[in-house]
PDB file of N, CA and C in Angstrom:
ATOM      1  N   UNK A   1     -29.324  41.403  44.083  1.00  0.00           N
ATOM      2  CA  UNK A   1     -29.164  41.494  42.650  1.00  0.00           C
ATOM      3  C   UNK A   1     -27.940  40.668  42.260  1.00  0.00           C
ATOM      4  N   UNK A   2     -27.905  39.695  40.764  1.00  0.00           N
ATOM      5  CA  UNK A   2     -27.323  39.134  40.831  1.00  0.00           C
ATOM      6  C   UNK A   2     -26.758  38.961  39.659  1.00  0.00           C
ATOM      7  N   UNK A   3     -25.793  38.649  38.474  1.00  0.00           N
ATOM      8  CA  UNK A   3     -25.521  38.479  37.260  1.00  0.00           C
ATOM      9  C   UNK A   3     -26.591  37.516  36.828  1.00  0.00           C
ATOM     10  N   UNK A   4     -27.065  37.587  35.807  1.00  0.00           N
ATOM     11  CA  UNK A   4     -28.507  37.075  35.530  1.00  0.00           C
ATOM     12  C   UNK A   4     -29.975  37.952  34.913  1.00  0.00           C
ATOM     13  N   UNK A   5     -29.945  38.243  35.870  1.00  0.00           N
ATOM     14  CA  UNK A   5     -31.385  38.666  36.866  1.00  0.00           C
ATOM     15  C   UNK A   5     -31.903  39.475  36.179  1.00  0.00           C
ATOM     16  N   UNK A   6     -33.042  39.628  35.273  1.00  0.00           N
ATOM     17  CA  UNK A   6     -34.041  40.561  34.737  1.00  0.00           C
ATOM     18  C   UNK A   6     -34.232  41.419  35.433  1.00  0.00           C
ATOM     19  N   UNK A   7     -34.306  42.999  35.228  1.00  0.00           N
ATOM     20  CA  UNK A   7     -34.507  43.798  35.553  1.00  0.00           C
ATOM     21  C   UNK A   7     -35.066  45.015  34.316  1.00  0.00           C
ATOM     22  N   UNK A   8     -35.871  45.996  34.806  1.00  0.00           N
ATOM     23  CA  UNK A   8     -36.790  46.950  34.324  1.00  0.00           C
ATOM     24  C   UNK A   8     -35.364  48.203  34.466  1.00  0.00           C
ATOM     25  N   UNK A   9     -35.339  48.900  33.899  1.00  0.00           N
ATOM     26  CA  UNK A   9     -34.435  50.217  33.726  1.00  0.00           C
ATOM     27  C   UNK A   9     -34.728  51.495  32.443  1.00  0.00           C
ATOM     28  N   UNK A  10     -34.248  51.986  32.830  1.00  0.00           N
ATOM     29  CA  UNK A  10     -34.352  53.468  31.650  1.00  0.00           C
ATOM     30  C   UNK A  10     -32.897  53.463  30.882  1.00  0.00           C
ATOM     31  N   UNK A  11     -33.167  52.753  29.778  1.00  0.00           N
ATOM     32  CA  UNK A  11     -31.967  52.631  28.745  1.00  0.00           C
ATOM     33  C   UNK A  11     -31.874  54.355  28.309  1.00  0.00           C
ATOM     34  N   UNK A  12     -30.921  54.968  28.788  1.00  0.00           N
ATOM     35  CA  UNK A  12     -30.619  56.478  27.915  1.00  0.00           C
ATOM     36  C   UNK A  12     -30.105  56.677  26.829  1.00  0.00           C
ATOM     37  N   UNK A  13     -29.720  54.937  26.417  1.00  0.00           N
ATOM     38  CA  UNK A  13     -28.637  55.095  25.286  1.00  0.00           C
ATOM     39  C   UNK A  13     -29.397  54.284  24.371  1.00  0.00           C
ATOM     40  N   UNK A  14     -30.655  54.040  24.564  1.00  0.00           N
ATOM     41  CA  UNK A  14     -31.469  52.804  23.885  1.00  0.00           C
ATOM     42  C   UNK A  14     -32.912  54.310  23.303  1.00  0.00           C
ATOM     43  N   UNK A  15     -33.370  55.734  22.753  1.00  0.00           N
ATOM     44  CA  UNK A  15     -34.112  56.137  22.806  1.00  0.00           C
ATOM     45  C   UNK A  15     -35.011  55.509  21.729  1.00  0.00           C
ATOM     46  N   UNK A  16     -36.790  56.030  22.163  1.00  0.00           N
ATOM     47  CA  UNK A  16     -37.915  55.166  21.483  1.00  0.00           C
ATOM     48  C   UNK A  16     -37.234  55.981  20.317  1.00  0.00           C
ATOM     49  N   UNK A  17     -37.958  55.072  18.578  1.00  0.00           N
ATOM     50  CA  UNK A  17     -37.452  55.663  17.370  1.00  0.00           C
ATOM     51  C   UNK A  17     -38.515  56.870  17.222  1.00  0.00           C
ATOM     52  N   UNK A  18     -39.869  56.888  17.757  1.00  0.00           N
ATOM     53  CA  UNK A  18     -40.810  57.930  17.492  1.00  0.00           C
ATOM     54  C   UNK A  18     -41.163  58.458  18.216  1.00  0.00           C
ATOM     55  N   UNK A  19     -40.597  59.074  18.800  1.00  0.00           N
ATOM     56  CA  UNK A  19     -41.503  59.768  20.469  1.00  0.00           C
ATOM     57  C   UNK A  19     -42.247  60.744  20.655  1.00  0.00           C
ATOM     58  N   UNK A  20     -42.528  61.346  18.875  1.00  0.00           N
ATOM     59  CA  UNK A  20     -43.447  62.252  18.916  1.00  0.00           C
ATOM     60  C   UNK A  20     -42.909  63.402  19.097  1.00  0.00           C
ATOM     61  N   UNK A  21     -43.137  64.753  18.691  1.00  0.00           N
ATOM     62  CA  UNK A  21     -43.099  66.165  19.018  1.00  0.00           C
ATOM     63  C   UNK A  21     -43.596  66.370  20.272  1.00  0.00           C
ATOM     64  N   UNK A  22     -42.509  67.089  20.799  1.00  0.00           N
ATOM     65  CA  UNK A  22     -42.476  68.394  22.405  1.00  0.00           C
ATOM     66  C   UNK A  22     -42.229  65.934  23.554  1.00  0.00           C
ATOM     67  N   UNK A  23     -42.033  65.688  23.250  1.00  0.00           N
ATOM     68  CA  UNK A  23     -41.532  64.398  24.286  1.00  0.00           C
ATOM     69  C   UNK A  23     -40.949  64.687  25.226  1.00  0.00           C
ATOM     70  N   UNK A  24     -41.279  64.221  26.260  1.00  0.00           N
ATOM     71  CA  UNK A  24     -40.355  64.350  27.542  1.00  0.00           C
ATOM     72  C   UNK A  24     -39.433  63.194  27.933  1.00  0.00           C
ATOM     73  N   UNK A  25     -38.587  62.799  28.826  1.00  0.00           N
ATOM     74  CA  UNK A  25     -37.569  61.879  28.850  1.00  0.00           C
ATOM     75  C   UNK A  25     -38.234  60.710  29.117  1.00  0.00           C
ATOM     76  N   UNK A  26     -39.616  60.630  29.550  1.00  0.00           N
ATOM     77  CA  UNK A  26     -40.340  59.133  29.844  1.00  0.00           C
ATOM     78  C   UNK A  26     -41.326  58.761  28.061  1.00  0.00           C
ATOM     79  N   UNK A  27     -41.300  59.508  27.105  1.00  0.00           N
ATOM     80  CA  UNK A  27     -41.556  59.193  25.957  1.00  0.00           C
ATOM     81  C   UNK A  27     -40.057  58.756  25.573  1.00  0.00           C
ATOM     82  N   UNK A  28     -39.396  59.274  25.559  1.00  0.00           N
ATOM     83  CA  UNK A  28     -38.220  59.628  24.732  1.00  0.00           C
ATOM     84  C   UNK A  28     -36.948  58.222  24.945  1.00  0.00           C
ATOM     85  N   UNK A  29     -37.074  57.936  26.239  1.00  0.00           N
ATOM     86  CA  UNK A  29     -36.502  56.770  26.820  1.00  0.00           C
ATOM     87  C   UNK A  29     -37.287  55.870  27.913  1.00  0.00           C
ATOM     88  N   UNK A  30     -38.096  54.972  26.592  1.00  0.00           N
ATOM     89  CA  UNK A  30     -38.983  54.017  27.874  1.00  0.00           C
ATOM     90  C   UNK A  30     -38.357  52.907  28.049  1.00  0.00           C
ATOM     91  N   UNK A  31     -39.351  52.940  29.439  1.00  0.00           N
ATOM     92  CA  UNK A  31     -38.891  51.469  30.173  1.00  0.00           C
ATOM     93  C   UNK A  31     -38.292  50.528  29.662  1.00  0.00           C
ATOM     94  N   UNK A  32     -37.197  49.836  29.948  1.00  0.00           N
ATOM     95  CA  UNK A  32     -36.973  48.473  28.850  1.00  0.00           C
ATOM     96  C   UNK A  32     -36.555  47.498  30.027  1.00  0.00           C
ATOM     97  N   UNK A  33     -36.603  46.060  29.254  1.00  0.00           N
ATOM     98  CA  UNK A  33     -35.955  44.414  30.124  1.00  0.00           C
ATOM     99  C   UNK A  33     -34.840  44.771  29.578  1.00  0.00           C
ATOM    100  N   UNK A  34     -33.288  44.298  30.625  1.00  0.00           N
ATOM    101  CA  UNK A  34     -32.562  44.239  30.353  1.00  0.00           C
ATOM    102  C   UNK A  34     -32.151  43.157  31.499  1.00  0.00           C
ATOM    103  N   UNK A  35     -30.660  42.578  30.915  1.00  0.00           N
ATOM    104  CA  UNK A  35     -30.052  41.600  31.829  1.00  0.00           C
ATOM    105  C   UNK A  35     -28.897  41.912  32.472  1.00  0.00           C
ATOM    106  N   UNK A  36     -29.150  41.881  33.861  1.00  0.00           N
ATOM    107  CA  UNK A  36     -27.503  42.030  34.756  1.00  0.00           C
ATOM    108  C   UNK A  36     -26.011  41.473  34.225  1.00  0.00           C
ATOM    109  N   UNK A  37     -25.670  42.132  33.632  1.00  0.00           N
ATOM    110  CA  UNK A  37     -24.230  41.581  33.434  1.00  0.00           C
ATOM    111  C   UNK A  37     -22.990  41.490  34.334  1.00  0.00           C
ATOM    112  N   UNK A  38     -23.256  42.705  35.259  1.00  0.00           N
ATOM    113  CA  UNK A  38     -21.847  42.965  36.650  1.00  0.00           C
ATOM    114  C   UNK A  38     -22.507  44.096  37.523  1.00  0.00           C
ATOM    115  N   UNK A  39     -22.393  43.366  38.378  1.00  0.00           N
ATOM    116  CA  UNK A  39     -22.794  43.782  39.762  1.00  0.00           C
ATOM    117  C   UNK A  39     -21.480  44.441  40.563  1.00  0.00           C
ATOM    118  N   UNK A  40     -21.402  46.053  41.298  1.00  0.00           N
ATOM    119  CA  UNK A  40     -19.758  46.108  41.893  1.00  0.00           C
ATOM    120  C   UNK A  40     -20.057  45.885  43.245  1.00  0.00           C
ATOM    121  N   UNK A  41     -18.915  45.295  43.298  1.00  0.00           N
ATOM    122  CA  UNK A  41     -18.836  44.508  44.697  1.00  0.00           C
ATOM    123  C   UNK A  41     -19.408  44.344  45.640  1.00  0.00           C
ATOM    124  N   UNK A  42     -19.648  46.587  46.468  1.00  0.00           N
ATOM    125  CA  UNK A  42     -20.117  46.520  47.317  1.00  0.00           C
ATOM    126  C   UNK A  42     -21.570  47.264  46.667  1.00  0.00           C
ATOM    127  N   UNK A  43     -21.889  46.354  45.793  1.00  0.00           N
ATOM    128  CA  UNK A  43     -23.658  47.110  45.857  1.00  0.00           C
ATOM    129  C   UNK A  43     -23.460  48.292  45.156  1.00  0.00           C
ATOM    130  N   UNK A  44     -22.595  49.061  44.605  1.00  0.00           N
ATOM    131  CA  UNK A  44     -22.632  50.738  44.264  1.00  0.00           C
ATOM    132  C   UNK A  44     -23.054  51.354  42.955  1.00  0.00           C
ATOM    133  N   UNK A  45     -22.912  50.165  41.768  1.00  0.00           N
ATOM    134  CA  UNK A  45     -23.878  50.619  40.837  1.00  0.00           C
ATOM    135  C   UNK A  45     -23.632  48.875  40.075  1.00  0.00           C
ATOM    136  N   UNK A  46     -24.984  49.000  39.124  1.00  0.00           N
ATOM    137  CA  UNK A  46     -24.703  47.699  38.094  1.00  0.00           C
ATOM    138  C   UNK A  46     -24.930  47.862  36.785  1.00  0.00           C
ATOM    139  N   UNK A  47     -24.255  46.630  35.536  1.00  0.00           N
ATOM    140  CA  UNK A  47     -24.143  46.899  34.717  1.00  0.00           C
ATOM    141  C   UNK A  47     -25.566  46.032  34.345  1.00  0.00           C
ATOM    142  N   UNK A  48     -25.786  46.453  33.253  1.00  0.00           N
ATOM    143  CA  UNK A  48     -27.141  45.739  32.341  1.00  0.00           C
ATOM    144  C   UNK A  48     -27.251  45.835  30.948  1.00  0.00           C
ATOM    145  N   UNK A  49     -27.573  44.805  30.498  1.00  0.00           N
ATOM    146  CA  UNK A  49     -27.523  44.645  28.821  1.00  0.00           C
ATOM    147  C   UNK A  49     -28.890  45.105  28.253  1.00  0.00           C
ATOM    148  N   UNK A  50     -29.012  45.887  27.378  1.00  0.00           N
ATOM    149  CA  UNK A  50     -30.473  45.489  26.582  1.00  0.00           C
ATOM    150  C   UNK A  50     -29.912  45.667  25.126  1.00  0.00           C
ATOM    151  N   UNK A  51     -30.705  44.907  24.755  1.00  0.00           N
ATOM    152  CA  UNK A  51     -30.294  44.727  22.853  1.00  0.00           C
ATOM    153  C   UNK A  51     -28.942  44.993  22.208  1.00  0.00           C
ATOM    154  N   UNK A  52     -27.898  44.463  22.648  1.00  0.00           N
ATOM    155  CA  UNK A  52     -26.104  44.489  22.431  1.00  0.00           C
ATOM    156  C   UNK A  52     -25.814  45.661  23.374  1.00  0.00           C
ATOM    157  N   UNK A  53     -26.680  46.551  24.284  1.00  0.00           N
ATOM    158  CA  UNK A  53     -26.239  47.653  24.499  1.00  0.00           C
ATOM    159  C   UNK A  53     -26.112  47.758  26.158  1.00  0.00           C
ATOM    160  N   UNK A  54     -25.162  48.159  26.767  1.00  0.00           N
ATOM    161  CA  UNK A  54     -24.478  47.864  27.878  1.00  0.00           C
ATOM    162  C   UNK A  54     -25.055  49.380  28.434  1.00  0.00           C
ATOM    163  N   UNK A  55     -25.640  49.536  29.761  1.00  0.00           N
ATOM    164  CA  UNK A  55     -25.459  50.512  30.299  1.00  0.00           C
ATOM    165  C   UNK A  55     -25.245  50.817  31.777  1.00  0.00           C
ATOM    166  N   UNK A  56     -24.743  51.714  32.651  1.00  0.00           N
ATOM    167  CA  UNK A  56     -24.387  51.422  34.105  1.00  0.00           C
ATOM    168  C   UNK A  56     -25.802  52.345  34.605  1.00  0.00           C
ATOM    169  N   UNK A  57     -26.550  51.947  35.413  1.00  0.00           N
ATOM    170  CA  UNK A  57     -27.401  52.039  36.641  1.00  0.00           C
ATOM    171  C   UNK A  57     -26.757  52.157  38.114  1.00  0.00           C
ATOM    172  N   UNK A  58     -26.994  53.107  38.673  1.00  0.00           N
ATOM    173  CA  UNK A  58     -27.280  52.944  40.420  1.00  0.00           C
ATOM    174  C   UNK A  58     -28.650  52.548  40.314  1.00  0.00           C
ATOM    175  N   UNK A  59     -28.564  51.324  42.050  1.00  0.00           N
ATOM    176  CA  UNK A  59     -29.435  50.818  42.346  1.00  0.00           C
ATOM    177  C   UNK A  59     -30.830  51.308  42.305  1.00  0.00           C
ATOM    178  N   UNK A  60     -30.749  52.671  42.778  1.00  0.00           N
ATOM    179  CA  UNK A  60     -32.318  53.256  42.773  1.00  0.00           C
ATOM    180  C   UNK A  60     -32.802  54.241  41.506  1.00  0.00           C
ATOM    181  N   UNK A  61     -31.957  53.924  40.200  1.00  0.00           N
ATOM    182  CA  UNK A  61     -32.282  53.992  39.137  1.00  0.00           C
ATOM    183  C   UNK A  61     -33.480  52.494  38.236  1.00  0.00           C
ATOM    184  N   UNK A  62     -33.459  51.367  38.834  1.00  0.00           N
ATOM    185  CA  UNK A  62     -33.794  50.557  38.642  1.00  0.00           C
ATOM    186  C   UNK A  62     -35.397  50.531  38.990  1.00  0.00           C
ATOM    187  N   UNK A  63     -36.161  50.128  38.330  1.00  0.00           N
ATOM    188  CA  UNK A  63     -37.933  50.299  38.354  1.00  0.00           C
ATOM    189  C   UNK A  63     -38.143  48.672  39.116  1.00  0.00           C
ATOM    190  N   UNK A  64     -38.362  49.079  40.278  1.00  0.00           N
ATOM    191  CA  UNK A  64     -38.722  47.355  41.054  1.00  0.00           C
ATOM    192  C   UNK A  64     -39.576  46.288  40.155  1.00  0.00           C
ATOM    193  N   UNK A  65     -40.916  46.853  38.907  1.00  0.00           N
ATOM    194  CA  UNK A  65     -41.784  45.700  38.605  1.00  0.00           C
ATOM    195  C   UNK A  65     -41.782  46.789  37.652  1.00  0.00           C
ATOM    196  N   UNK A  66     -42.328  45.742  36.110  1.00  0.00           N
ATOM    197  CA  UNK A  66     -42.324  46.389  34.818  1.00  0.00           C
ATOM    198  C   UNK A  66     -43.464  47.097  35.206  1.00  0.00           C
ATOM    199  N   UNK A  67     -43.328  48.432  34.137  1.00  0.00           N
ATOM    200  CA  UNK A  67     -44.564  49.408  33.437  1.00  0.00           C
ATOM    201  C   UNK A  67     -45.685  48.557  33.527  1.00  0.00           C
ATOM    202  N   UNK A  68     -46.732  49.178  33.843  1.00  0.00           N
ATOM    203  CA  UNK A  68     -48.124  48.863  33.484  1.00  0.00           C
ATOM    204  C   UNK A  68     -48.239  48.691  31.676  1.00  0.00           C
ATOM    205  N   UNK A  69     -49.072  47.806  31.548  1.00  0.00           N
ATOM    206  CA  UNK A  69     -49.436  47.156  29.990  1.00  0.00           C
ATOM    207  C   UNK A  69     -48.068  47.230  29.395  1.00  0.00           C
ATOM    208  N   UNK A  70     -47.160  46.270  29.766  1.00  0.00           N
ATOM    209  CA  UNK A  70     -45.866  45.671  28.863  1.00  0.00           C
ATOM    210  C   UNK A  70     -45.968  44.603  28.868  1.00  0.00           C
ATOM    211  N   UNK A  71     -46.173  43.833  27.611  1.00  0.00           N
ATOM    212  CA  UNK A  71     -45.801  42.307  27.685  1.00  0.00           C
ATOM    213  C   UNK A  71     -45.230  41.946  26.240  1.00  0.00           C
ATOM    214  N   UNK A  72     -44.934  41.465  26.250  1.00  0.00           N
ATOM    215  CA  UNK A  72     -44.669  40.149  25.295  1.00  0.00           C
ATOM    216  C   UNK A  72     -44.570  40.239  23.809  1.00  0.00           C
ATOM    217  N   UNK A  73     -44.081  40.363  22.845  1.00  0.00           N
ATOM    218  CA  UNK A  73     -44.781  40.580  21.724  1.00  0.00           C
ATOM    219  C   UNK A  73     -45.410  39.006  21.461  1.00  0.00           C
ATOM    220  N   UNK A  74     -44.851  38.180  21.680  1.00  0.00           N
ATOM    221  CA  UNK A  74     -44.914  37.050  21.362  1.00  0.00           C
ATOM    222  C   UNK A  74     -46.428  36.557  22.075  1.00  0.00           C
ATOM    223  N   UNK A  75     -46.494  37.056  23.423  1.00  0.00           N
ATOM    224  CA  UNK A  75     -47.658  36.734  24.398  1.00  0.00           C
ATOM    225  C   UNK A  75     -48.586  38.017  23.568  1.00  0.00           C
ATOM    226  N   UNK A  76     -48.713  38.979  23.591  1.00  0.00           N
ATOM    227  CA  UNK A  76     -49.555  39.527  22.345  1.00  0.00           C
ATOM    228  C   UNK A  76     -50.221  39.492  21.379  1.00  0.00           C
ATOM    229  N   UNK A  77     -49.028  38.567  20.799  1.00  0.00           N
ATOM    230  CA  UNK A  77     -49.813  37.992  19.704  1.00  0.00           C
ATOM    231  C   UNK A  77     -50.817  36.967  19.594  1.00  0.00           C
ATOM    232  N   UNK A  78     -50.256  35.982  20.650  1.00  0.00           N
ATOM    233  CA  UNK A  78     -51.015  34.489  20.774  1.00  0.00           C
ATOM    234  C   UNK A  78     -52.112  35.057  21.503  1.00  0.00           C
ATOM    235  N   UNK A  79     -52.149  36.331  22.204  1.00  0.00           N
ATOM    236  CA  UNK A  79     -53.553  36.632  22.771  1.00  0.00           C
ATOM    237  C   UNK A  79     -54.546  37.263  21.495  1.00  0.00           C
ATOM    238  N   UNK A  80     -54.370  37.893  21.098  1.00  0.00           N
ATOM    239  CA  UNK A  80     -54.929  38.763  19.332  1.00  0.00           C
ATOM    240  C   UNK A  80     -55.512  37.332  18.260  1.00  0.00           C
ATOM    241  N   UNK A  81     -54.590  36.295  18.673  1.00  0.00           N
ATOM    242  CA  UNK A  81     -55.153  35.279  17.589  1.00  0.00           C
ATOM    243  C   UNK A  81     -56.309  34.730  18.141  1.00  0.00           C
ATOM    244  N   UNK A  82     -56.081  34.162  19.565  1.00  0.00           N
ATOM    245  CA  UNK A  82     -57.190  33.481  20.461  1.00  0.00           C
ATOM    246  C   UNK A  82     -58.282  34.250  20.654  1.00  0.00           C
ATOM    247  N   UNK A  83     -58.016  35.851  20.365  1.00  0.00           N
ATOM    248  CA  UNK A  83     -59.669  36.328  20.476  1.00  0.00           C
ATOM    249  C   UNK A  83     -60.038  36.569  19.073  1.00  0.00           C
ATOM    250  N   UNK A  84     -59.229  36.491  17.814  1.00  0.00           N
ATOM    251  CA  UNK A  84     -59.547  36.534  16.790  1.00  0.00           C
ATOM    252  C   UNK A  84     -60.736  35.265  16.570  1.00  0.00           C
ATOM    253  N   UNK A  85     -60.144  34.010  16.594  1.00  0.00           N
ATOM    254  CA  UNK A  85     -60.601  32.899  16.603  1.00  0.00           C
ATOM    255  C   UNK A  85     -62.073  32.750  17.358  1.00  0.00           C
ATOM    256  N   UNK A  86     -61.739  33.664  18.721  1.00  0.00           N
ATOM    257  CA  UNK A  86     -63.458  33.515  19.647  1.00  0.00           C
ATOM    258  C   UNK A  86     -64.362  34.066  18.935  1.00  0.00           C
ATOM    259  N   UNK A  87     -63.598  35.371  18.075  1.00  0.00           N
ATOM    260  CA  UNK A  87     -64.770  36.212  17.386  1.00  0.00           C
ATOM    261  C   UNK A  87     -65.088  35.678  15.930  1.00  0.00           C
ATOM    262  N   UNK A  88     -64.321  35.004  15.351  1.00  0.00           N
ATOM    263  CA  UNK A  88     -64.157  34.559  13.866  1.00  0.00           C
ATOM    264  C   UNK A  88     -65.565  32.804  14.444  1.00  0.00           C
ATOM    265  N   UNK A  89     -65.281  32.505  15.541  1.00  0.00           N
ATOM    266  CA  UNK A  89     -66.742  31.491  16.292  1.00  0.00           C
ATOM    267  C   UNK A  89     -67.831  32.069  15.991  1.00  0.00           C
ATOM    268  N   UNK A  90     -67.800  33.153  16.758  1.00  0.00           N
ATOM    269  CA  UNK A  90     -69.053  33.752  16.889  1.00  0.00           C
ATOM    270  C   UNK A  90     -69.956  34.103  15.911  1.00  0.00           C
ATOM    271  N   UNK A  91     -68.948  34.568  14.942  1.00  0.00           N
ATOM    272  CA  UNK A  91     -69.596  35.411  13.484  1.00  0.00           C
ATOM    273  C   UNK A  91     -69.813  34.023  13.113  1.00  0.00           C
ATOM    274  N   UNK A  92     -69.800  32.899  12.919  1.00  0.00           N
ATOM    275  CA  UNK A  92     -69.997  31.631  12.550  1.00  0.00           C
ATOM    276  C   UNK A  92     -69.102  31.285  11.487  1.00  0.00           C
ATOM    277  N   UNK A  93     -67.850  31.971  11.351  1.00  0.00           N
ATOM    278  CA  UNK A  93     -66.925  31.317  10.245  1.00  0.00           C
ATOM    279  C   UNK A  93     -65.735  30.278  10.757  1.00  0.00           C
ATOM    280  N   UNK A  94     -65.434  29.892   9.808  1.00  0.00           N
ATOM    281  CA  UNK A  94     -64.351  28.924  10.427  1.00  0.00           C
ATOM    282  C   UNK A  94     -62.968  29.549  10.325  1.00  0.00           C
ATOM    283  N   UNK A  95     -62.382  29.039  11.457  1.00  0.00           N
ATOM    284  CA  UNK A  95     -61.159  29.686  10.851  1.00  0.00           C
ATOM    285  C   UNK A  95     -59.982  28.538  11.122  1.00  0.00           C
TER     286      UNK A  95
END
């Protein structure tokens, strides 16, 4: 692990805005990307940024590979338009 380095974590200080009634701590604080900011020396815990917000992790607090169905908003979207467009074909309109 390295200053840099994308990583998956449980922001505690980052909670979802709607998590719904009776939530448990995996509604309440999901998964997020954040970026390594400081690593201590010998390996013993690291720091990580997500959205201005700094938080400290031990190593085996850290989720090896993102959540299942997380991506992109950006990759989301360009996928939603491209099947808009296949289906806006099909129906025979132009778009």
């Amino acid at each position: 692990m390295q200053k840099g380095d994308v990583i998956w974590a449980r922001f505690m200080t980052l909670p979802s805005e709607y998590p719904g009634s009776g939530a448990n701590d995996e509604k309440r604080f999901p998964v997020r990307k954040g970026t390594v900011v400081y690593v201590h020396p010998k390996g013993r815990y690291i720091v990580a940024k997500c959205g201005g917000v700094r938080e400290t992790f031990f190593p085996e607090d850290i989720v090896p590979e993102p959540p299942p169905m997380v991506c992109e908003l950006k990759d989301a979207l360009f996928t939603l338009t491209e099947v808009d467009k296949k289906i806006m074909t099909a129906l025979g309109r132009r778009c």
